[in-house]
Protein backbone atom coordinates (compact mmCIF):
# COMPACT_ATOMS: atom_id res chain seq x y z
CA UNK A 1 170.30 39.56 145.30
CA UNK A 2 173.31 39.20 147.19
CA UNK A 3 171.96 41.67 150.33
CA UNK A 4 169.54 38.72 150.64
CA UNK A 5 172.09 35.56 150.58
CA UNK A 6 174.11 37.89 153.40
CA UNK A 7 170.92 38.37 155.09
CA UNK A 8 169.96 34.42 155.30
CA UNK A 9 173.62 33.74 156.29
CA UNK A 10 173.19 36.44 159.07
CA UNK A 11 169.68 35.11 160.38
CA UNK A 12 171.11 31.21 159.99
CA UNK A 13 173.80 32.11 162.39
CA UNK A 14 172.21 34.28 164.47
CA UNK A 15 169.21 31.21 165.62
CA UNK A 16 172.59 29.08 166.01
CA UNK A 17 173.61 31.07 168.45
CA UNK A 18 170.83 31.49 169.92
CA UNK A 19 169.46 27.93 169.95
CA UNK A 20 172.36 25.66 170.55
CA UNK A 21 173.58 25.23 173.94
CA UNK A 22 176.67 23.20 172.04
CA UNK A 23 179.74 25.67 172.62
CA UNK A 24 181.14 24.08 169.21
CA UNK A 25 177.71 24.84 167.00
CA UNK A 26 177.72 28.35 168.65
CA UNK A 27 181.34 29.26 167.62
CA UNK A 28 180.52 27.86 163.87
CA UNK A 29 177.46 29.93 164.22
CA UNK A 30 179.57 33.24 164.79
CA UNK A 31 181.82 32.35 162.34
CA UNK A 32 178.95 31.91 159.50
CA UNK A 33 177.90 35.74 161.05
CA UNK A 34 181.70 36.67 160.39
CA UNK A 35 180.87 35.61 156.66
CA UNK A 36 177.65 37.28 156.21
CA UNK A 37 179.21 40.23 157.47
CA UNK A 38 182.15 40.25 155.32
CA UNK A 39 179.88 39.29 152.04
CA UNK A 40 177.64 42.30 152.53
CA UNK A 41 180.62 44.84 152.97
CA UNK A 42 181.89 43.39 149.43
CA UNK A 43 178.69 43.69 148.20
CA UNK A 44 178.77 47.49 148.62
CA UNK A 45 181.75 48.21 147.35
CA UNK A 46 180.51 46.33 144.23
CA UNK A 47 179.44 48.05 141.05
CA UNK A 48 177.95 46.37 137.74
CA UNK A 49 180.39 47.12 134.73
CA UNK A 50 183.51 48.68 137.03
CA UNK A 51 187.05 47.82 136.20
CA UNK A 52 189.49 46.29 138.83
CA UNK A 53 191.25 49.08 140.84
CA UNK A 54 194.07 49.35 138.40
CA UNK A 55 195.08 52.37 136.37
CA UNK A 56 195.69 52.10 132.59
CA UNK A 57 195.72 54.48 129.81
CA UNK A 58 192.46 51.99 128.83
CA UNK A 59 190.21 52.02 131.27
CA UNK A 60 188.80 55.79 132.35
CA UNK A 61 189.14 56.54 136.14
CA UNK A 62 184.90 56.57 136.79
CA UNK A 63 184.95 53.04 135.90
CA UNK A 64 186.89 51.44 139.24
CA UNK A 65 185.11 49.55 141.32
CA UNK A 66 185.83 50.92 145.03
CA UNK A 67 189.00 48.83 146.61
CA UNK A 68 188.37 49.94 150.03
CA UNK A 69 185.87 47.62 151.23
CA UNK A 70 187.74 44.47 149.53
CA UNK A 71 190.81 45.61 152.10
CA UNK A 72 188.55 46.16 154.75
CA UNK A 73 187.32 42.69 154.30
CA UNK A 74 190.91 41.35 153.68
CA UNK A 75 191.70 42.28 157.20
CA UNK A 76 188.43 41.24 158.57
CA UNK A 77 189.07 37.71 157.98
CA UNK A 78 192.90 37.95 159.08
CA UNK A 79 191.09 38.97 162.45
CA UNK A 80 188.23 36.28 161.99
CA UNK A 81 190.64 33.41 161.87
CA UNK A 82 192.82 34.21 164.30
CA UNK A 83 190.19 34.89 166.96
CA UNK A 84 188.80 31.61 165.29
CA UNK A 85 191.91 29.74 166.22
CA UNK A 86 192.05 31.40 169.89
CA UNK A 87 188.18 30.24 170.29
CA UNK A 88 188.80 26.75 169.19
CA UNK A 89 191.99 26.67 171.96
CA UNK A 90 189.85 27.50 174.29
CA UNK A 91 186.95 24.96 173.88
CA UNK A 92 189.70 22.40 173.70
CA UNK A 93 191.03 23.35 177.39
CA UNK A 94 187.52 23.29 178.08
CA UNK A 95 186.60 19.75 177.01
CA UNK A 96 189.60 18.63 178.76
CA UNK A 97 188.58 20.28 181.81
CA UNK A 98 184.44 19.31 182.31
CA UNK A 99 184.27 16.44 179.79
CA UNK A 100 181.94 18.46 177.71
CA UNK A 101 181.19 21.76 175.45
CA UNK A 102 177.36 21.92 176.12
CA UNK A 103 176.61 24.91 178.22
CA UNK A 104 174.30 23.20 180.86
CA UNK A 105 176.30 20.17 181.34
CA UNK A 106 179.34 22.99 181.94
CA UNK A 107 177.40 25.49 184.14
CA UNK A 108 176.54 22.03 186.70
CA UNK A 109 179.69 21.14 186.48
CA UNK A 110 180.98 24.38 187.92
CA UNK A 111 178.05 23.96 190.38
CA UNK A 112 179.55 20.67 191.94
CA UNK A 113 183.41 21.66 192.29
CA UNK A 114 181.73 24.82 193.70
């Protein structure tokens, strides 16, 4: 069930990016990729009835659930919001430079000055 949400998430942001000329809806649009992404890598590391990674005298050592992906993904959104937060910068700088953040209005802007 969960491979499907990820899915949905995927496709949603991939026709954002796609279909928006809005530099704003695009980046939002990667960023709900980022997500998908990072929910399906969980997802596999997932497994019904497993214990937390942490060793006990309780809990048998076939039980754990895999911690590998759950650090993968721990990283993966460091790296998301910081390339986030560089992204955002730089549609700032570019509002305040052509007025705008829709593609077209940018790409005839550069047309004139040119």
């Amino acid at each position: 069930m969960i491979y499907y949400i990820a899915f949905i998430l995927f496709s949603i942001g991939l026709y954002g990016i796609v279909s928006q000329k809005n530099l704003f809806k695009q980046l939002v649009s990667l960023t709900i990729i980022d997500t998908a992404v990072n929910i399906f890598i969980v997802s596999l590391g997932y497994l019904h009835g497993a214990e937390a990674p942490i060793y006990s005298s309780v809990t048998p050592l076939a039980n754990f659930v895999d911690p590998l992906p759950q650090a993968l993904v721990l990283t993966a959104i460091v790296i998301g919001v910081g390339t986030l937060a560089v992204a955002a910068m730089l549609l700032v700088h570019i509002h305040e430079e052509y007025g705008s953040v829709d593609a077209d209005e940018i790409r005839a802007a550069k047309e004139v000055i040119e």
